[in-house]
PDB file of N, CA and C in Angstrom:
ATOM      1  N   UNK A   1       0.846  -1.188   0.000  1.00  0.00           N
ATOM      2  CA  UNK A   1       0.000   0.000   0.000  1.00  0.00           C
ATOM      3  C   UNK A   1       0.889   1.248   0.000  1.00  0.00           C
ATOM      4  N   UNK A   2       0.388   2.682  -1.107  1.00  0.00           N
ATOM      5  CA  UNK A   2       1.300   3.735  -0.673  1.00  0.00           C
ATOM      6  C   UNK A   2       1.169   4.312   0.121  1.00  0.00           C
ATOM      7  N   UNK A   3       1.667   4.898   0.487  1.00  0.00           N
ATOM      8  CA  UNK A   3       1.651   5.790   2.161  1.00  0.00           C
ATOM      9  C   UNK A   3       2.124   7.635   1.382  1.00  0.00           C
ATOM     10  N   UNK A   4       1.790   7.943   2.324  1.00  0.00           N
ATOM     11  CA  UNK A   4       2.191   9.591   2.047  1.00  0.00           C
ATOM     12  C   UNK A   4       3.558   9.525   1.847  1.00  0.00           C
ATOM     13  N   UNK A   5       4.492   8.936   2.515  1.00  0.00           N
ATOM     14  CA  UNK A   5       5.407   9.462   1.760  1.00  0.00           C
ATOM     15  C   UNK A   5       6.007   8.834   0.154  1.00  0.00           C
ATOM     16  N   UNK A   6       5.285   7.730  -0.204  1.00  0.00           N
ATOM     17  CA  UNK A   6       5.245   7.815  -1.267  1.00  0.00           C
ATOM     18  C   UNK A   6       4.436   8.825  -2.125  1.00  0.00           C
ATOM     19  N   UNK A   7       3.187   9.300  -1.556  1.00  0.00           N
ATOM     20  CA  UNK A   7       2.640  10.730  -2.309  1.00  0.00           C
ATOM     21  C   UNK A   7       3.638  11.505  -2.581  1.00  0.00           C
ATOM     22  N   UNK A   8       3.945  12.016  -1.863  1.00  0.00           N
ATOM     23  CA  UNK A   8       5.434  13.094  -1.335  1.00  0.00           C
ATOM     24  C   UNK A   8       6.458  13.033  -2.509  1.00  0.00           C
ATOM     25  N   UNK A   9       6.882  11.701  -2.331  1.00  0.00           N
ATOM     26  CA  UNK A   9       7.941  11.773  -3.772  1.00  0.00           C
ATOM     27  C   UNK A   9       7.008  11.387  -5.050  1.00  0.00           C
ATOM     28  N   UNK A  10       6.325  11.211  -5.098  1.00  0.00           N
ATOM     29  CA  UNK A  10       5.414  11.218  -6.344  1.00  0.00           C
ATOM     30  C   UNK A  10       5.471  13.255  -6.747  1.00  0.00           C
ATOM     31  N   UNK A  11       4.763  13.605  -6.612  1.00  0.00           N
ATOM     32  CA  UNK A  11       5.128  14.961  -6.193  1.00  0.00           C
ATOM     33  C   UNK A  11       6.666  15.399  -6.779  1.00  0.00           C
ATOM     34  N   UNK A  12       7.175  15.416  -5.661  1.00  0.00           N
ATOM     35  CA  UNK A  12       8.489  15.695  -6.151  1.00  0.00           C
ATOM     36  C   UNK A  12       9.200  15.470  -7.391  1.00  0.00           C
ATOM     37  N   UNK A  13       8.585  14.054  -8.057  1.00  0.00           N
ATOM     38  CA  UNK A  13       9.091  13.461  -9.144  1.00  0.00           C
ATOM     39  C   UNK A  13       8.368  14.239 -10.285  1.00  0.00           C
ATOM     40  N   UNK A  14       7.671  14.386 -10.174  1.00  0.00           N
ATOM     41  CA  UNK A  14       6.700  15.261 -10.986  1.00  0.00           C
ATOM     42  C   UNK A  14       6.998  17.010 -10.912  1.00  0.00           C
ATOM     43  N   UNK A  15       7.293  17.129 -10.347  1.00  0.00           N
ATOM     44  CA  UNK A  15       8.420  18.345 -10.125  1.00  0.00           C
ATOM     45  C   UNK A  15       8.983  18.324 -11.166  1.00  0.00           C
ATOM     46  N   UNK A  16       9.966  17.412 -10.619  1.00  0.00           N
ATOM     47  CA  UNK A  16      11.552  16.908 -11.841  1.00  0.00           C
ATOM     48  C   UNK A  16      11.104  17.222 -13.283  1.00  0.00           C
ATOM     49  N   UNK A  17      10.530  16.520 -13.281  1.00  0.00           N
ATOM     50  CA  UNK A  17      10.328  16.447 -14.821  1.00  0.00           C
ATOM     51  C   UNK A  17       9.323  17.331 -15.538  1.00  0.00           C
ATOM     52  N   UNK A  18       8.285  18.298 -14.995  1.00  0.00           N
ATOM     53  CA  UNK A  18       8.441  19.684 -15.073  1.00  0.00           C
ATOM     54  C   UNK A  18       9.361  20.697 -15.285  1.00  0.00           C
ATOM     55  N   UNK A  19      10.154  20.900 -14.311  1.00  0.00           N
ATOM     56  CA  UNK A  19      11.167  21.893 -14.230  1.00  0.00           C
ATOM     57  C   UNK A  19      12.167  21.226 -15.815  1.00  0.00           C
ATOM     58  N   UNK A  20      12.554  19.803 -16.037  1.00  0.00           N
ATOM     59  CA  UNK A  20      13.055  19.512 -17.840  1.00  0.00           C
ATOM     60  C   UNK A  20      12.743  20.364 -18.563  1.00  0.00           C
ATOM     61  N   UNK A  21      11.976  20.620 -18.498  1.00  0.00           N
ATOM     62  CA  UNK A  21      11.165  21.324 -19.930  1.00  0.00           C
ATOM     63  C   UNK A  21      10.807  22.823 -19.407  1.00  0.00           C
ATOM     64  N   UNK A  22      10.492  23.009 -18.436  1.00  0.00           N
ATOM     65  CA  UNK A  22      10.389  24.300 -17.854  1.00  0.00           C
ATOM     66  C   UNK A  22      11.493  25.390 -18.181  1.00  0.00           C
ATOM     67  N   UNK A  23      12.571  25.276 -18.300  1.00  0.00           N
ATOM     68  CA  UNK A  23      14.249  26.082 -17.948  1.00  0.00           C
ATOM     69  C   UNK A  23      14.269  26.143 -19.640  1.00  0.00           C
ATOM     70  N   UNK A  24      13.071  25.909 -20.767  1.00  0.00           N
ATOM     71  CA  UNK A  24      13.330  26.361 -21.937  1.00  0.00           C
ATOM     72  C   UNK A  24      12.550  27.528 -21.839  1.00  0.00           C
ATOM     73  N   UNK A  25      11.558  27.505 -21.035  1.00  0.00           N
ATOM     74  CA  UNK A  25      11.146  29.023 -21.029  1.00  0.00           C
ATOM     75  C   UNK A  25       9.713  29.082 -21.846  1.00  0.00           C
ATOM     76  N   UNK A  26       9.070  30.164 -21.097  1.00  0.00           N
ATOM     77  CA  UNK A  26       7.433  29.811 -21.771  1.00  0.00           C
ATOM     78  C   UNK A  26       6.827  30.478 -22.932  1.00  0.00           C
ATOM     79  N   UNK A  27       7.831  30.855 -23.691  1.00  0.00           N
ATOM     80  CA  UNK A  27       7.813  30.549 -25.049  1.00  0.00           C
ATOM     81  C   UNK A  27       7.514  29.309 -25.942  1.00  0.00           C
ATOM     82  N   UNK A  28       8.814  28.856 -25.308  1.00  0.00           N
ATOM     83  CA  UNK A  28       8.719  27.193 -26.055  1.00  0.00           C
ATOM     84  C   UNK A  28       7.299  26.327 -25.291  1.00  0.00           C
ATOM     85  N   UNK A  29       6.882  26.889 -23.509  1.00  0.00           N
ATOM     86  CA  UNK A  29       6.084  26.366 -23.285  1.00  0.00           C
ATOM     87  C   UNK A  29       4.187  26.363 -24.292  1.00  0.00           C
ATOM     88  N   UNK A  30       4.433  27.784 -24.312  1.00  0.00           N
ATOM     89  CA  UNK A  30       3.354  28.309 -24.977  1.00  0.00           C
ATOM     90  C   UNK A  30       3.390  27.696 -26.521  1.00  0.00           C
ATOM     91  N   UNK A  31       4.069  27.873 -27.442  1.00  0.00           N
ATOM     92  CA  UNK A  31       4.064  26.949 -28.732  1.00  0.00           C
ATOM     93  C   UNK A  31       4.422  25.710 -28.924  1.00  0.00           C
ATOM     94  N   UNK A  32       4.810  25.093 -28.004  1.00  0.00           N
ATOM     95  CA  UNK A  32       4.976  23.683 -28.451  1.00  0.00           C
ATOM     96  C   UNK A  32       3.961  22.625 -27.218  1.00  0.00           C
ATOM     97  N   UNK A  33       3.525  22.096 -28.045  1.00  0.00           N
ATOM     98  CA  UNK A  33       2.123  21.669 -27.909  1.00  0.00           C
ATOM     99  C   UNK A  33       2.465  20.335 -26.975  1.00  0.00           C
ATOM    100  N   UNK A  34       3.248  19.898 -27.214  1.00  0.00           N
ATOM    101  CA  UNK A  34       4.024  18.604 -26.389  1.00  0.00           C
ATOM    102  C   UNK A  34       4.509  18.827 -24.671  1.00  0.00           C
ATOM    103  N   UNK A  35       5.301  20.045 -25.062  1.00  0.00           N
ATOM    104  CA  UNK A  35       5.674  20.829 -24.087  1.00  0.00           C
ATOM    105  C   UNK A  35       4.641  21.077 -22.990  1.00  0.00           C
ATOM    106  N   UNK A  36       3.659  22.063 -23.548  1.00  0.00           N
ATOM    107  CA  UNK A  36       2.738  22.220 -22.663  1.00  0.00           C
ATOM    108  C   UNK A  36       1.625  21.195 -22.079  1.00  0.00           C
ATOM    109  N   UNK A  37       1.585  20.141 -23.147  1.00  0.00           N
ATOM    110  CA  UNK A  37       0.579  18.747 -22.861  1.00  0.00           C
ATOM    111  C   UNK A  37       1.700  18.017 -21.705  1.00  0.00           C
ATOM    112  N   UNK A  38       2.726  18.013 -21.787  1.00  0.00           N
ATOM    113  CA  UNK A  38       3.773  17.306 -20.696  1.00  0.00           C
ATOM    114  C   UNK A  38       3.332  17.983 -19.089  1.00  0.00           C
ATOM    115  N   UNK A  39       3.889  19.231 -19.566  1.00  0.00           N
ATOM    116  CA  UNK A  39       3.632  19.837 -18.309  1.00  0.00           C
ATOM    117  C   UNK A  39       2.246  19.811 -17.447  1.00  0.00           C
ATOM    118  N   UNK A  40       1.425  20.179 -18.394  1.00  0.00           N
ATOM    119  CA  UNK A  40      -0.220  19.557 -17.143  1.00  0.00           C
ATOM    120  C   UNK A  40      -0.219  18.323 -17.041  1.00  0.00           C
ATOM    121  N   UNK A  41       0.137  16.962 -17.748  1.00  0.00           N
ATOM    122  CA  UNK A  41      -0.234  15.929 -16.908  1.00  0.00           C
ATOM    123  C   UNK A  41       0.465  16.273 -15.773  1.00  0.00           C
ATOM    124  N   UNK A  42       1.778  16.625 -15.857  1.00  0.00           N
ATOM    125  CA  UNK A  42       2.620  16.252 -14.360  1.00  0.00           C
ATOM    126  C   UNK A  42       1.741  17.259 -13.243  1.00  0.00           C
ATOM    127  N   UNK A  43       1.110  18.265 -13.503  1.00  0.00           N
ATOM    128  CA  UNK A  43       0.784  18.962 -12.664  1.00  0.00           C
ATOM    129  C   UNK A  43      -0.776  18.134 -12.725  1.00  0.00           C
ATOM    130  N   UNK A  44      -1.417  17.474 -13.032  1.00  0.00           N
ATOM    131  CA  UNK A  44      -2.445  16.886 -12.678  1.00  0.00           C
ATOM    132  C   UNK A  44      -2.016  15.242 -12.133  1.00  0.00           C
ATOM    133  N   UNK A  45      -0.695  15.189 -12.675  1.00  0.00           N
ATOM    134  CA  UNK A  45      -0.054  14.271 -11.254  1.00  0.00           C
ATOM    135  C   UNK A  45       0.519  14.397 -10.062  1.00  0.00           C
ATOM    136  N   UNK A  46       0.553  15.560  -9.635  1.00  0.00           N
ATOM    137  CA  UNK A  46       1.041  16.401  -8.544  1.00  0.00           C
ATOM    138  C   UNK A  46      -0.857  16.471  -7.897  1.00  0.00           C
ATOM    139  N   UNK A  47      -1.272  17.171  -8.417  1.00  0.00           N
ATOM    140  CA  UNK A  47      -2.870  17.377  -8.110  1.00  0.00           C
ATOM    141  C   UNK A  47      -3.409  15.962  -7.187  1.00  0.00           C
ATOM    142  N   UNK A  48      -2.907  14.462  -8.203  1.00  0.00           N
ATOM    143  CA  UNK A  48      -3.568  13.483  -7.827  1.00  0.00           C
ATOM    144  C   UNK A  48      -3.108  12.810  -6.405  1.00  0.00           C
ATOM    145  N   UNK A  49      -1.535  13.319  -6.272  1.00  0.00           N
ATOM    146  CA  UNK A  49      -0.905  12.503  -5.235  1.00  0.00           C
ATOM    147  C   UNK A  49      -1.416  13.170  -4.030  1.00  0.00           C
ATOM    148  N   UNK A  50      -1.814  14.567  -4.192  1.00  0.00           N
ATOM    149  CA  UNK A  50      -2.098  15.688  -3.354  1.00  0.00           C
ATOM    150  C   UNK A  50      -3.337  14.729  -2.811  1.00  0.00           C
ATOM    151  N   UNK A  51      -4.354  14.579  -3.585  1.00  0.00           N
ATOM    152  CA  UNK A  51      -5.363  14.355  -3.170  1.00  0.00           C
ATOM    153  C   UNK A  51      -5.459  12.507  -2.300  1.00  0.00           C
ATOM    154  N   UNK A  52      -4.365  12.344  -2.560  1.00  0.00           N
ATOM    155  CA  UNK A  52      -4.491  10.340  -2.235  1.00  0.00           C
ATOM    156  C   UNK A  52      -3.407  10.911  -0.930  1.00  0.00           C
ATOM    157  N   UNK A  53      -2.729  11.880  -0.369  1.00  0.00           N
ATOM    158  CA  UNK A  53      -2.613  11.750   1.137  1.00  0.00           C
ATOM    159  C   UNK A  53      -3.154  11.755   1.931  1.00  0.00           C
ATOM    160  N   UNK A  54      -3.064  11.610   3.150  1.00  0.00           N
ATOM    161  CA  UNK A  54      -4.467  11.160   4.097  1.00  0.00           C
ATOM    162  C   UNK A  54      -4.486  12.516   4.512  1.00  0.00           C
ATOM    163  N   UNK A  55      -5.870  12.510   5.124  1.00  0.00           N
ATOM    164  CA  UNK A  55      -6.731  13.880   5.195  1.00  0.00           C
ATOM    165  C   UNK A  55      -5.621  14.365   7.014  1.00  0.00           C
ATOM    166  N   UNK A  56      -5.030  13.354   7.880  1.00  0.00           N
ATOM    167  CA  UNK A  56      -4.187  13.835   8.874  1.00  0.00           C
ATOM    168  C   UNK A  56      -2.773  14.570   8.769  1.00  0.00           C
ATOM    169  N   UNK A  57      -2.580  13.888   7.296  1.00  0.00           N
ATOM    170  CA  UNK A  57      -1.330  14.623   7.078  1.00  0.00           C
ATOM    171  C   UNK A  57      -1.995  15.903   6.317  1.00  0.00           C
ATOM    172  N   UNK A  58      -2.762  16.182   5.429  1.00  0.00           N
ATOM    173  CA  UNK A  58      -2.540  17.052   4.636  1.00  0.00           C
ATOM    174  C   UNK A  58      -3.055  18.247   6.130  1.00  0.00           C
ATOM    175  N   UNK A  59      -4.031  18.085   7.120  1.00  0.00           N
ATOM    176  CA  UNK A  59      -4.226  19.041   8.166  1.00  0.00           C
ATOM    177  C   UNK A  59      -3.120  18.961   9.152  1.00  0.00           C
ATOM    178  N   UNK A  60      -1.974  18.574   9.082  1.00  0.00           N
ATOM    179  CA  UNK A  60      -0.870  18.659   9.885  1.00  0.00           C
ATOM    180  C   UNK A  60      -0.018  19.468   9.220  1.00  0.00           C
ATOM    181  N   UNK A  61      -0.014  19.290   7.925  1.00  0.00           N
ATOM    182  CA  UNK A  61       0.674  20.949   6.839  1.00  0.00           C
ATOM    183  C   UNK A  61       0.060  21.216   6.360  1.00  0.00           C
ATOM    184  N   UNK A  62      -0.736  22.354   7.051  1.00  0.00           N
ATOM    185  CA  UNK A  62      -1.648  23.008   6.433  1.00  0.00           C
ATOM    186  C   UNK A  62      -0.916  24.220   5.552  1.00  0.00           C
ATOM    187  N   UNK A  63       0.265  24.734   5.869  1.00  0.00           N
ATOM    188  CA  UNK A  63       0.587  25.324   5.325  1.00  0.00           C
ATOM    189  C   UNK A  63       0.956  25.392   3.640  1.00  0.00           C
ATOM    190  N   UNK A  64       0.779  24.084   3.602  1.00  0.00           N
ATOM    191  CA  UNK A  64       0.816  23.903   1.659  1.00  0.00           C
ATOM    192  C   UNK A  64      -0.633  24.171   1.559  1.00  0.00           C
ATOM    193  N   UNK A  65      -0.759  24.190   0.224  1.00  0.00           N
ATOM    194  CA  UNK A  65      -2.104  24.652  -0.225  1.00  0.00           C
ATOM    195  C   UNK A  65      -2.657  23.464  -1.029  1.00  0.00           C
ATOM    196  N   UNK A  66      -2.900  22.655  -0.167  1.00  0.00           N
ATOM    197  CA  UNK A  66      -3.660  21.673  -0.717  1.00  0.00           C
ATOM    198  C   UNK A  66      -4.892  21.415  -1.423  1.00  0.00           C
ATOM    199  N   UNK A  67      -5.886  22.407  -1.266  1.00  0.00           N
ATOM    200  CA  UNK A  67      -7.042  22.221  -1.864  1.00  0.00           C
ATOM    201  C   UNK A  67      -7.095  23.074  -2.742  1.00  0.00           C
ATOM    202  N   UNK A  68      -6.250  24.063  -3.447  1.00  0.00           N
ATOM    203  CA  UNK A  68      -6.121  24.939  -4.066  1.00  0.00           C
ATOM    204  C   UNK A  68      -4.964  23.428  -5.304  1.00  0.00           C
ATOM    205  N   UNK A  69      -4.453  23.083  -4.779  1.00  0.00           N
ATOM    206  CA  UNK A  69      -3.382  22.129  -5.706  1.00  0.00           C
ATOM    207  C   UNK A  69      -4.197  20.997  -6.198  1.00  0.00           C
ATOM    208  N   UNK A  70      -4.888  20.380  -5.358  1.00  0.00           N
ATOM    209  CA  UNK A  70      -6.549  19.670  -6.046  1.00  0.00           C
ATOM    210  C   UNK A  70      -7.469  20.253  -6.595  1.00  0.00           C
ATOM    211  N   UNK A  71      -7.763  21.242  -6.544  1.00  0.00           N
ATOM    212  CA  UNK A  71      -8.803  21.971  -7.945  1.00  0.00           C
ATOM    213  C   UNK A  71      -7.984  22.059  -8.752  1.00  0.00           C
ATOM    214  N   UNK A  72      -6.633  22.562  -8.718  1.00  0.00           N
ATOM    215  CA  UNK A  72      -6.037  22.395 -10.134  1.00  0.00           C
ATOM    216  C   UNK A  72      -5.914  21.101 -11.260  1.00  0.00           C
ATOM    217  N   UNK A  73      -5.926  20.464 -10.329  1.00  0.00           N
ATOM    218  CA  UNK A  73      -5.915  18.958 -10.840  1.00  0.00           C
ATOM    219  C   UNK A  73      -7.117  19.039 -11.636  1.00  0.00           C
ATOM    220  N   UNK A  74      -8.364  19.208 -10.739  1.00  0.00           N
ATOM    221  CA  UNK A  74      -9.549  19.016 -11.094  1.00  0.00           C
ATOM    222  C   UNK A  74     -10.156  19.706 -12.595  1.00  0.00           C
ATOM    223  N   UNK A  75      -9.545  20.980 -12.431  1.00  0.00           N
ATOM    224  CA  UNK A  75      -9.715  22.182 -13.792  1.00  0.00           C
ATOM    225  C   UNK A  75      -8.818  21.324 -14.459  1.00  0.00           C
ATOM    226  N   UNK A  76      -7.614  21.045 -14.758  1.00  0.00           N
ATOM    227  CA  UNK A  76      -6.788  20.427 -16.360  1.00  0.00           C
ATOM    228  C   UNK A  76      -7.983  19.534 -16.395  1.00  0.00           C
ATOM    229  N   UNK A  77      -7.804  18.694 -15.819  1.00  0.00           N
ATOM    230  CA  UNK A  77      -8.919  17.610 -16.044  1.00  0.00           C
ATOM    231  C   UNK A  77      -9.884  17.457 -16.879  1.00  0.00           C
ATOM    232  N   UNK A  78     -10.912  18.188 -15.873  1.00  0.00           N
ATOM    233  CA  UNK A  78     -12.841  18.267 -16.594  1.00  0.00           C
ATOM    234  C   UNK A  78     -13.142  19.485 -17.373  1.00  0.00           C
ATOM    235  N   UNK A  79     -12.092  20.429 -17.400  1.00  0.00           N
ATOM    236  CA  UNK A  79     -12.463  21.496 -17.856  1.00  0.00           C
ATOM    237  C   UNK A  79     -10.973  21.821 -19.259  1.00  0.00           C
ATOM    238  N   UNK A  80     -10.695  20.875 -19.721  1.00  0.00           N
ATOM    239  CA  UNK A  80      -9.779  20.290 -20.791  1.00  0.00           C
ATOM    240  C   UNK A  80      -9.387  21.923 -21.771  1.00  0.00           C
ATOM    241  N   UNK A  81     -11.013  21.759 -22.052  1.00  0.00           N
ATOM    242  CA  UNK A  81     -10.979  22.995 -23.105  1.00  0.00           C
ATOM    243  C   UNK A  81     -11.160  23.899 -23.127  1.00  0.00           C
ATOM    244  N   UNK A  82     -10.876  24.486 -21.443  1.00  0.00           N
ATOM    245  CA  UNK A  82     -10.740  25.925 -21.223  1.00  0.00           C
ATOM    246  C   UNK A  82      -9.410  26.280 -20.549  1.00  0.00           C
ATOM    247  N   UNK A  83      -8.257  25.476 -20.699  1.00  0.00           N
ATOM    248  CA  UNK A  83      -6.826  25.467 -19.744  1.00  0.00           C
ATOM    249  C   UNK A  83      -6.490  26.795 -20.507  1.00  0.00           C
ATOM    250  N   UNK A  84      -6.081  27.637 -19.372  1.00  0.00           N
ATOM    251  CA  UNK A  84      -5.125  28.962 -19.290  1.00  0.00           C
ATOM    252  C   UNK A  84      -3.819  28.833 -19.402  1.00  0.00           C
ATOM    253  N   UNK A  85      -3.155  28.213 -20.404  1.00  0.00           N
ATOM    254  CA  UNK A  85      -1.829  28.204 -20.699  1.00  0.00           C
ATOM    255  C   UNK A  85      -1.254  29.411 -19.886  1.00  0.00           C
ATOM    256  N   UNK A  86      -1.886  30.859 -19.610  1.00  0.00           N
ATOM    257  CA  UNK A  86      -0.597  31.807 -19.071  1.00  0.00           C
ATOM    258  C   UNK A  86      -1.236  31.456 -17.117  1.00  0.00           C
ATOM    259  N   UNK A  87      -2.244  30.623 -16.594  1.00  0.00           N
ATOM    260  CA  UNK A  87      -2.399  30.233 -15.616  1.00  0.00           C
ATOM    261  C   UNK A  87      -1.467  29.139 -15.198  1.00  0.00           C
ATOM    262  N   UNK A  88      -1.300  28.206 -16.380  1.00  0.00           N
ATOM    263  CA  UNK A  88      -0.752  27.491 -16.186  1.00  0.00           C
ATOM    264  C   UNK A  88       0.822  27.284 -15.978  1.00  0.00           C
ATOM    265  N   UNK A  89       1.476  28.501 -16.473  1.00  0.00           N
ATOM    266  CA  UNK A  89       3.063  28.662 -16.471  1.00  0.00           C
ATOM    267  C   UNK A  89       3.116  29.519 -15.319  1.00  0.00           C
ATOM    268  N   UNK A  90       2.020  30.363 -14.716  1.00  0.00           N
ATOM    269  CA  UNK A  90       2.013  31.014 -13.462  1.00  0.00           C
ATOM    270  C   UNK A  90       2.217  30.079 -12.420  1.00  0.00           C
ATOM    271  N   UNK A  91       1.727  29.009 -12.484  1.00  0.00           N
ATOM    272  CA  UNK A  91       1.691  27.717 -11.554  1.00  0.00           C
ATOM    273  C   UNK A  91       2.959  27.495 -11.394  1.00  0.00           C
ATOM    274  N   UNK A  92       3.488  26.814 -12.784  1.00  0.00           N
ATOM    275  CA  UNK A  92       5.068  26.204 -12.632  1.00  0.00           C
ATOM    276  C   UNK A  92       6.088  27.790 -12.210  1.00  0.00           C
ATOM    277  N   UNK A  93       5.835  28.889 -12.901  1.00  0.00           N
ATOM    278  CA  UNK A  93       6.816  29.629 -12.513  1.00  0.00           C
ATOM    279  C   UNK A  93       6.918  30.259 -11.248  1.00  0.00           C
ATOM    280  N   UNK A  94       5.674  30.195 -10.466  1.00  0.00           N
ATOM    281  CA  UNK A  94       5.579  31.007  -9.512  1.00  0.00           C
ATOM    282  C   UNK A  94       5.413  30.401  -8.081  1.00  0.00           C
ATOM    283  N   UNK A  95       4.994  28.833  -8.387  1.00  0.00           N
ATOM    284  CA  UNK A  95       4.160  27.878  -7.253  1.00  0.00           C
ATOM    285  C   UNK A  95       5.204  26.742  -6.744  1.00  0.00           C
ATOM    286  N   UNK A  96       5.452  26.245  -8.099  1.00  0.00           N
ATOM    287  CA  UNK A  96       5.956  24.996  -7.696  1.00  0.00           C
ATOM    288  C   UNK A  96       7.657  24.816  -7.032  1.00  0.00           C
ATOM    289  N   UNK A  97       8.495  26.100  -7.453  1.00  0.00           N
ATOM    290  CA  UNK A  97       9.355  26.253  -6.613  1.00  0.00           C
ATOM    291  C   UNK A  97       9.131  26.064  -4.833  1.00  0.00           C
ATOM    292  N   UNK A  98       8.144  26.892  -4.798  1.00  0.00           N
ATOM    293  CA  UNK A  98       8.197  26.719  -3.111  1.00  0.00           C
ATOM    294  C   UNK A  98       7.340  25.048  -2.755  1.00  0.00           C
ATOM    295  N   UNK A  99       6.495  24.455  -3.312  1.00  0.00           N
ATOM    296  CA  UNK A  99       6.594  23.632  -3.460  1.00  0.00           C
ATOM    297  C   UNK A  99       6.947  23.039  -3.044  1.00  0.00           C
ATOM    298  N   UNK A 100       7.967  22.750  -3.927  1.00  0.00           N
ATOM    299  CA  UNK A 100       9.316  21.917  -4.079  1.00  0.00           C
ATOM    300  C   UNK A 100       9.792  21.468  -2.715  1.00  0.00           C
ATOM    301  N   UNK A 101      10.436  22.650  -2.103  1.00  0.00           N
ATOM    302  CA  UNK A 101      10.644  23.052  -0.872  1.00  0.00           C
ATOM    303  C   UNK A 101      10.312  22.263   0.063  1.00  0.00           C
ATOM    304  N   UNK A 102       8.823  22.631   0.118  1.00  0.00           N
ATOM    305  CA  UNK A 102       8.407  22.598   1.234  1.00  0.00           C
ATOM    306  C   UNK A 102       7.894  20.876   1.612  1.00  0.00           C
ATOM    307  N   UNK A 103       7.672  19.955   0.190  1.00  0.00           N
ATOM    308  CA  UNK A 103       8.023  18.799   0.114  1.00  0.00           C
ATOM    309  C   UNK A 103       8.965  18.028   0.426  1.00  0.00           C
ATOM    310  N   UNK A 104       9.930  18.977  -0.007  1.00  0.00           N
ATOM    311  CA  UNK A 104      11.027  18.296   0.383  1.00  0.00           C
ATOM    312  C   UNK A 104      11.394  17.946   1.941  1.00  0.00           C
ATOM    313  N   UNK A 105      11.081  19.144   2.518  1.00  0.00           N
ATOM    314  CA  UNK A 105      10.856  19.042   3.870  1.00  0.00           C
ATOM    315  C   UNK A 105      10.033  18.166   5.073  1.00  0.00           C
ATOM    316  N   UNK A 106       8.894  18.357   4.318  1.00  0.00           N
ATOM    317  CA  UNK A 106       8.498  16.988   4.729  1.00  0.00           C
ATOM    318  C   UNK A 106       8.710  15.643   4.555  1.00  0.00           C
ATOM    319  N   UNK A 107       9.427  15.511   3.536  1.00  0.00           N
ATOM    320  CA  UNK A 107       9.696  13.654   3.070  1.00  0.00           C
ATOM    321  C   UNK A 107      10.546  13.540   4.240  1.00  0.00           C
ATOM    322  N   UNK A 108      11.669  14.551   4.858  1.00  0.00           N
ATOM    323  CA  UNK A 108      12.789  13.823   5.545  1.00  0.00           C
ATOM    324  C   UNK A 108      12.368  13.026   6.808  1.00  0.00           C
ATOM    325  N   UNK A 109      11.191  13.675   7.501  1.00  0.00           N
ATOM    326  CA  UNK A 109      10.848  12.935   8.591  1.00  0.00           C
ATOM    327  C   UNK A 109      10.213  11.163   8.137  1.00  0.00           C
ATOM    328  N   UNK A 110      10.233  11.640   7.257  1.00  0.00           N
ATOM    329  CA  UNK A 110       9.148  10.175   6.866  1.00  0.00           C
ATOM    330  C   UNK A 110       9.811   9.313   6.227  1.00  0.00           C
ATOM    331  N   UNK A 111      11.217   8.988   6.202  1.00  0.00           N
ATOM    332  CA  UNK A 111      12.226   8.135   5.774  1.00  0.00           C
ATOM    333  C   UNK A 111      11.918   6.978   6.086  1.00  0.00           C
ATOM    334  N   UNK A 112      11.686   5.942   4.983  1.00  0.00           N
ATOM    335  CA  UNK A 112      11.103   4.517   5.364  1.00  0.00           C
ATOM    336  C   UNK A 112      12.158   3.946   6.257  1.00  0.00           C
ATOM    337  N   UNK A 113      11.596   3.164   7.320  1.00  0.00           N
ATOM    338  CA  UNK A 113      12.944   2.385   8.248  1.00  0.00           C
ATOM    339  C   UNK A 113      12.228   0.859   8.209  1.00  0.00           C
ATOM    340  N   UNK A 114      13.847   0.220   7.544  1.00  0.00           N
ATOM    341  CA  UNK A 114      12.968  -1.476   7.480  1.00  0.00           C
ATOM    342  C   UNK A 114      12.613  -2.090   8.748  1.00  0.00           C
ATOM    343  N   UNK A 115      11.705  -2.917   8.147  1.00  0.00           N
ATOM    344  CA  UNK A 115      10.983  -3.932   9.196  1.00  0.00           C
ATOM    345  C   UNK A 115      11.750  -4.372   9.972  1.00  0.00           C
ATOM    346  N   UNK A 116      11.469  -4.332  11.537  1.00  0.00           N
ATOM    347  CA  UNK A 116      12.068  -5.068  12.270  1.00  0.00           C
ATOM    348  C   UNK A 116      12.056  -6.620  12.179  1.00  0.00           C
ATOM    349  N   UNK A 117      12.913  -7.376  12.740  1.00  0.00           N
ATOM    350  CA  UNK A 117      13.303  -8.701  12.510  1.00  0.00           C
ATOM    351  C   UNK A 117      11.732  -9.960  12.345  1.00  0.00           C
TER     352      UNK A 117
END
């Protein structure tokens, strides 16, 4: 079964491979159609992991913006054919740095320790 801190680096991983394609700049994000189709899944895979942590952790950091990072999910999603490409590079350029962060911060406590004997 996953546990949050597999959410956590789910997340993070989805980061990663955002920020690839991100550091060409949202130019290339805005015209290339690949580019920008890459980038919302990962951010509607960020959205999904958000939403599959348990409701104790996500009210123990409240300070991420969790339900604001699940409607986003929710808008790429169901609402396909109204995505704000300049909403959407606001996200990666402006959001997911701290993010990042603040994920990161939390994974360290939650370092898997193997099974005892």
């Amino acid at each position: 079964m996953r546990d949050d801190r597999d959410r956590l680096q789910d997340i993070l991983d989805a980061i990663k491979k955002i920020e690839r394609h991100a550091k060409r700049g949202r130019r290339v994000f805005e015209e290339d159609e690949l580019v920008h189709t890459w980038m919302i899944h990962y951010i509607q895979i960020i959205g999904e992991a958000a939403s599959k942590l348990t409701p104790t952790f996500r009210k123990t950091h409240q300070q991420v913006p969790w339900p604001q990072i699940i409607t986003m999910r929710h808008v790429l999603v169901h609402d396909y054919l109204g995505i704000d490409l300049g909403e959407v590079w606001a996200v990666v350029e402006r959001d997911l740095p701290t993010l990042k962060k603040q994920i990161r911060r939390m994974v360290k406590p939650l370092t898997k320790r193997p099974p005892k004997g």
